[in-house]
C-alpha atoms as a PDB file:
ATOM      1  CA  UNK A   1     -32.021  19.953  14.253  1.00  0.00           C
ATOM      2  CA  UNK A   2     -30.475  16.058  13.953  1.00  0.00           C
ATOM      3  CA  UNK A   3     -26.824  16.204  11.773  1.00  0.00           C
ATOM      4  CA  UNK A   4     -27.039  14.347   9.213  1.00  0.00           C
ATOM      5  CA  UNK A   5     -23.721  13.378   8.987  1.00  0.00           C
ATOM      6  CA  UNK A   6     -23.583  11.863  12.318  1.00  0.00           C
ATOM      7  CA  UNK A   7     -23.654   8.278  13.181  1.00  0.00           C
ATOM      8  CA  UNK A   8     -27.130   6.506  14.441  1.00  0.00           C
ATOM      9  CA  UNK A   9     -26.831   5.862  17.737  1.00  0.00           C
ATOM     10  CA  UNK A  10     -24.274   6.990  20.766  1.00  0.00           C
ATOM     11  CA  UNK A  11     -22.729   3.708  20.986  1.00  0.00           C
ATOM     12  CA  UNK A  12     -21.592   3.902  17.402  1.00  0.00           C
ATOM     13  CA  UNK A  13     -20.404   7.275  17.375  1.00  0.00           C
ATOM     14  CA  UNK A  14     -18.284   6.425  21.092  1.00  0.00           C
ATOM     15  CA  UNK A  15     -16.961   3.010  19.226  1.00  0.00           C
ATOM     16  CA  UNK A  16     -15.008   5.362  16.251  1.00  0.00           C
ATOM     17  CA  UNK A  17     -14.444   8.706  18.103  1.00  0.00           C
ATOM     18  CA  UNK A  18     -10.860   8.203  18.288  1.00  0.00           C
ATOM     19  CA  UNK A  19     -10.893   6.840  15.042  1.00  0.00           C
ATOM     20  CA  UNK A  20     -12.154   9.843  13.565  1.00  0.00           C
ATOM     21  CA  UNK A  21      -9.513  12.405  15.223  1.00  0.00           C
ATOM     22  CA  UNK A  22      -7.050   9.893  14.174  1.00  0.00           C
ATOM     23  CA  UNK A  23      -4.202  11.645  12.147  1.00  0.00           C
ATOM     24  CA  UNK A  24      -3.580   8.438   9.980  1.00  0.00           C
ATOM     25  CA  UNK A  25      -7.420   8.456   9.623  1.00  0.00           C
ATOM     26  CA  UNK A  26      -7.846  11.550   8.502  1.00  0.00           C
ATOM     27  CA  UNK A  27      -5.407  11.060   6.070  1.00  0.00           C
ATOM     28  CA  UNK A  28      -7.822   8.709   4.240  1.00  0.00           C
ATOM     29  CA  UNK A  29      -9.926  12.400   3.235  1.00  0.00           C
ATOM     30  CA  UNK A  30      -6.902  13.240   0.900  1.00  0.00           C
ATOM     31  CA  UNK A  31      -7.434   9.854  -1.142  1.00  0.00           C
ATOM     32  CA  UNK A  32      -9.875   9.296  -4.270  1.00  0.00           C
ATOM     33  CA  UNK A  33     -12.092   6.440  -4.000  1.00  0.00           C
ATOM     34  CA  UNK A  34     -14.577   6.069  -6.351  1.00  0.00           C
ATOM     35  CA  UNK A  35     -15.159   9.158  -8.502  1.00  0.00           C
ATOM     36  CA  UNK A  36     -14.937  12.314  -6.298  1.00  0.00           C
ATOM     37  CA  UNK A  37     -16.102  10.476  -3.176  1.00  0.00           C
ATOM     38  CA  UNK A  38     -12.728  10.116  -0.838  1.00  0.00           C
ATOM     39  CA  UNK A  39     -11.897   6.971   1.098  1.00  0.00           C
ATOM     40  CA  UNK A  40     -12.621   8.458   3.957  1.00  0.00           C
ATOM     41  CA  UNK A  41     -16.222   9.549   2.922  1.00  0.00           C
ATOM     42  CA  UNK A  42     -16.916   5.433   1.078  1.00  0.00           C
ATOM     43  CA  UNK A  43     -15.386   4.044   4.596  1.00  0.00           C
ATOM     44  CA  UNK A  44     -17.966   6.611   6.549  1.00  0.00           C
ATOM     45  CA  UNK A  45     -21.162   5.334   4.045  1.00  0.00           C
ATOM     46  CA  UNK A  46     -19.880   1.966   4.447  1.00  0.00           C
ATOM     47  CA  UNK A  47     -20.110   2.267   7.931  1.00  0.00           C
ATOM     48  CA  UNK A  48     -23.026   3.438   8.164  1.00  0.00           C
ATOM     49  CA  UNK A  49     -24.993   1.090   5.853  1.00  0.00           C
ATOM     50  CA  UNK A  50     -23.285  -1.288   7.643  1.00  0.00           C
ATOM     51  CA  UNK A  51     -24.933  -0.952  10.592  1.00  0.00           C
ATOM     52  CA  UNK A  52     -28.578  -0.452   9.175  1.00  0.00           C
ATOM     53  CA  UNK A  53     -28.417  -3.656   7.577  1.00  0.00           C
ATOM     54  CA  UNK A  54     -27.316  -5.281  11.323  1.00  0.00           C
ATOM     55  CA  UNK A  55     -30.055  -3.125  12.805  1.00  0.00           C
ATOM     56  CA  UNK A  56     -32.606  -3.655  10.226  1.00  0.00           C
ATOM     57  CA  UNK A  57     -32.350  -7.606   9.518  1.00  0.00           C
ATOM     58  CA  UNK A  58     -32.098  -8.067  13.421  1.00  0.00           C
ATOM     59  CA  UNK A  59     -28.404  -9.612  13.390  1.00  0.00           C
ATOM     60  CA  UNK A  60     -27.138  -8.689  16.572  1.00  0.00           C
ATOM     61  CA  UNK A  61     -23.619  -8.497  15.431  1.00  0.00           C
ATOM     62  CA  UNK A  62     -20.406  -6.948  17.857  1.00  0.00           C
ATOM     63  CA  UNK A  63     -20.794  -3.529  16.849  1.00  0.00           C
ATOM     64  CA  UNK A  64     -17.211  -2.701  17.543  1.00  0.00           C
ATOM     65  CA  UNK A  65     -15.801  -5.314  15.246  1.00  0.00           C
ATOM     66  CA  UNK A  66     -18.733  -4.277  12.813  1.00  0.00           C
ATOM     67  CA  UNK A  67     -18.043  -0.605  13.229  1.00  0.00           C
ATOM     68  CA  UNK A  68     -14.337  -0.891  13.097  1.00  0.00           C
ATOM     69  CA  UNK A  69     -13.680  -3.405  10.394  1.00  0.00           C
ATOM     70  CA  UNK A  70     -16.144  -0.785   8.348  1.00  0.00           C
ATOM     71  CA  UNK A  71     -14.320   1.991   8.865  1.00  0.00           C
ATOM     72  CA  UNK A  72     -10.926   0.236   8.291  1.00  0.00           C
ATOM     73  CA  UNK A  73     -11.735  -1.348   5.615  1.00  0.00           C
ATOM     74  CA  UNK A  74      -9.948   0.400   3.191  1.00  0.00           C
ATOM     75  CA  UNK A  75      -7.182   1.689   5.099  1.00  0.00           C
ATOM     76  CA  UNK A  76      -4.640   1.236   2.819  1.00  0.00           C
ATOM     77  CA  UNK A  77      -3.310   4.862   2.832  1.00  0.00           C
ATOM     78  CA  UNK A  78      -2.389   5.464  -0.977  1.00  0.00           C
ATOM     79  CA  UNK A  79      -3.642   6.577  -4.385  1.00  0.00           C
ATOM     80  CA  UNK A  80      -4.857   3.540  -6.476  1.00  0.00           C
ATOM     81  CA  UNK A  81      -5.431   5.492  -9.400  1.00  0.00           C
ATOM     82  CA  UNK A  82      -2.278   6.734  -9.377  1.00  0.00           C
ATOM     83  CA  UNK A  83      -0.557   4.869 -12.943  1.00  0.00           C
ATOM     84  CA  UNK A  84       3.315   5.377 -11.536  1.00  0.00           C
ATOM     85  CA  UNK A  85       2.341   3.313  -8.412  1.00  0.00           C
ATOM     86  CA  UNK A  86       3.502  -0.079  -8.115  1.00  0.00           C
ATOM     87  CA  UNK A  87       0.965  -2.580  -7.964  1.00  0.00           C
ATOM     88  CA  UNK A  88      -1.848  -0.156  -9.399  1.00  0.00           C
ATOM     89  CA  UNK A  89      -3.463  -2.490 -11.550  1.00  0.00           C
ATOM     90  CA  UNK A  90      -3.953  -5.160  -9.176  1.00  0.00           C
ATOM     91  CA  UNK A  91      -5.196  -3.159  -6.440  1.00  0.00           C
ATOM     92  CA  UNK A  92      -8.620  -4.586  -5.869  1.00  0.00           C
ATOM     93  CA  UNK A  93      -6.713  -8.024  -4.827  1.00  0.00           C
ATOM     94  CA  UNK A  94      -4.127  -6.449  -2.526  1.00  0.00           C
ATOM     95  CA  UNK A  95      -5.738  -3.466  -0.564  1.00  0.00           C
ATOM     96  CA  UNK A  96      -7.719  -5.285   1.562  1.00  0.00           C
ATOM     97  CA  UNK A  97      -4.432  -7.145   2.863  1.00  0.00           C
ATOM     98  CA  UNK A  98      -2.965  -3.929   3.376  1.00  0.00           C
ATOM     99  CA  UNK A  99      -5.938  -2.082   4.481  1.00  0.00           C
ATOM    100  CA  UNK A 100      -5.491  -4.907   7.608  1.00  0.00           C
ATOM    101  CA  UNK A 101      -2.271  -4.965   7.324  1.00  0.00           C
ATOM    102  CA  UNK A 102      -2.309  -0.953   8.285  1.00  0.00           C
ATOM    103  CA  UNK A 103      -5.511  -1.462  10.686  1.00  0.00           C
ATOM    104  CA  UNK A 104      -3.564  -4.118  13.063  1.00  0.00           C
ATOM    105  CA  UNK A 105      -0.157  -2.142  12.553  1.00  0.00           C
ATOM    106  CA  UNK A 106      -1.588   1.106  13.879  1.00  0.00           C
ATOM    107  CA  UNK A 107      -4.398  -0.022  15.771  1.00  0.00           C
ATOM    108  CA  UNK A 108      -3.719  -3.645  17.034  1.00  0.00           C
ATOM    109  CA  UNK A 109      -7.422  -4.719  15.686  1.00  0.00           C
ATOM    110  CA  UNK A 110      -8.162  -8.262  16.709  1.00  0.00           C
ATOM    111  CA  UNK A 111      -8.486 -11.027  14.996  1.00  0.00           C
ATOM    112  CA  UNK A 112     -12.166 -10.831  14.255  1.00  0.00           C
ATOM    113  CA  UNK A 113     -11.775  -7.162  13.207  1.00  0.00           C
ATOM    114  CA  UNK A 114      -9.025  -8.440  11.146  1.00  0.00           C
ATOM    115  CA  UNK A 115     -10.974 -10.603   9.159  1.00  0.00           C
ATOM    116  CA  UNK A 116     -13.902  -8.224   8.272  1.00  0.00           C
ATOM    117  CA  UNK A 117     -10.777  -5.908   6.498  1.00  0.00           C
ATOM    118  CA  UNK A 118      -9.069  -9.143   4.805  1.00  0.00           C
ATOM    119  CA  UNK A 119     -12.183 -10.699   3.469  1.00  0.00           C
ATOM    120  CA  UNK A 120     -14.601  -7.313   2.344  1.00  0.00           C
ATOM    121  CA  UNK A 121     -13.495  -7.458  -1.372  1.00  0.00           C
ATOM    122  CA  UNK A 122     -14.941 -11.291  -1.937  1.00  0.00           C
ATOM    123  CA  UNK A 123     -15.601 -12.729  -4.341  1.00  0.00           C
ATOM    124  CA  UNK A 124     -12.736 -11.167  -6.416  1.00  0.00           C
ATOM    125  CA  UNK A 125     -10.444 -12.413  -3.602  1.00  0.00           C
ATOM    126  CA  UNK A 126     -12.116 -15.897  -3.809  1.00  0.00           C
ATOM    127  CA  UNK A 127     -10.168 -17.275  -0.838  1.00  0.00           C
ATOM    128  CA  UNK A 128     -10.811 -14.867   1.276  1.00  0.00           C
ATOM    129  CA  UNK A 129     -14.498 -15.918   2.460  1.00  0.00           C
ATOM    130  CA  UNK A 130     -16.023 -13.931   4.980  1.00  0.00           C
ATOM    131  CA  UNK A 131     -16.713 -15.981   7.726  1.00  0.00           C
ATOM    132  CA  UNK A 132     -18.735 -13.940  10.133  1.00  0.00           C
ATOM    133  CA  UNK A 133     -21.753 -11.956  10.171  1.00  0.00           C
ATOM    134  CA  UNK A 134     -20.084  -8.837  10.745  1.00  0.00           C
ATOM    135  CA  UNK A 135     -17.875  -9.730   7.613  1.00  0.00           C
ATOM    136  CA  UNK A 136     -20.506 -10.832   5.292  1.00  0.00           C
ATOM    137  CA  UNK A 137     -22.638  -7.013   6.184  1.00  0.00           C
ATOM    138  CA  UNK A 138     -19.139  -4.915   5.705  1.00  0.00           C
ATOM    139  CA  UNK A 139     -18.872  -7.289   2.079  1.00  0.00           C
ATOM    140  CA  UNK A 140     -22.093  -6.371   1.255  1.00  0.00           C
ATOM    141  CA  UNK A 141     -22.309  -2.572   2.180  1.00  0.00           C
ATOM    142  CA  UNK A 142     -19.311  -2.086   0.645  1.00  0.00           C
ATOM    143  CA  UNK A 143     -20.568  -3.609  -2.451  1.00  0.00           C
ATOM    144  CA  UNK A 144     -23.998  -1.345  -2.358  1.00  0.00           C
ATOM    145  CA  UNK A 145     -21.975   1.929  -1.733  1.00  0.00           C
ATOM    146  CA  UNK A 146     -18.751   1.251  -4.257  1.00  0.00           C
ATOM    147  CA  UNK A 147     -21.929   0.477  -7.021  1.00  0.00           C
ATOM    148  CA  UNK A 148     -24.166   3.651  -5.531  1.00  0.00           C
ATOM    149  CA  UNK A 149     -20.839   6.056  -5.797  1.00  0.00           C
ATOM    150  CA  UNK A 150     -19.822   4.631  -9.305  1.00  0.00           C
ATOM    151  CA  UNK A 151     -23.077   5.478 -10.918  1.00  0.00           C
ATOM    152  CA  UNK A 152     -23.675   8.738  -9.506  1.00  0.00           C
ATOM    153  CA  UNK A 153     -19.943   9.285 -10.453  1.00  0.00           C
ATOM    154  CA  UNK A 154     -20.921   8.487 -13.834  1.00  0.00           C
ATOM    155  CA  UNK A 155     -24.129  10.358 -13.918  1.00  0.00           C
ATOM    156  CA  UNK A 156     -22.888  13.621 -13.069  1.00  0.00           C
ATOM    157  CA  UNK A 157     -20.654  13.488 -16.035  1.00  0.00           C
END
């Protein structure tokens, strides 16, 4: 019987292996994102939507920046909703910086991986326009599965 929860294809699942027994990683499961879906769980989805749209619209794009900038992409390591925190309210313009921020500090991403992280929450962060394919596809899954987990958030209740 196929998991369900694993990743599409070998490659993809080799590409974030040590990602996924990553400590700091892990860590990401003890964070809220959007409704009772943890960061962890929206970077996975994200991840994985990411690369059916590249496999689906034929894009061809460097899976491991693709794959990594996904899962990184919100690696910012703290509770937004949490109203004591500095900075809470402005949080959809800053985690992104500190999501790569994080992702180069503990990783040492490249520069292309970089820029998938610093540029997913566009157009909020107007100047921040992603610039490659595998930037535009983590933008737009992210977008697809922050609007999917919001509503089904909201339905439930």
């Amino acid at each position: 019987m196929k998991n369900k929860k694993a990743f599409p294809d070998r490659e993809a699942g080799r590409i974030l292996s040590s990602l996924r027994r990553d400590s700091r990683v892990k860590k990401m499961k003890s964070f809220t994102q959007h409704g009772t879906v943890s960061t962890f769980d929206h970077c996975r989805a994200v991840t994985k939507l990411s690369l059916g749209i590249d496999r689906r619209l034929h894009l061809h794009s460097d899976k491991k920046v693709l794959i990594t900038g996904a899962m990184l992409h919100d690696y910012f390591l703290y509770d937004w909703h949490d109203k004591a925190r500095p900075g809470q309210k402005i949080h959809g313009y800053t985690h992104a910086a500190a999501a790569a921020k994080n992702a180069r500090s503990h990783f040492g991403i490249d520069k292309r991986t970089h820029h998938v992280i610093h540029s997913h929450m566009w157009p909020l962060n107007i100047t921040r326009v992603p610039r490659s394919r595998e930037a535009w596809i983590v933008c737009a899954a992210d977008k697809i599965v922050s609007i999917r987990e919001t509503v089904m958030t909201r339905r439930k209740k």
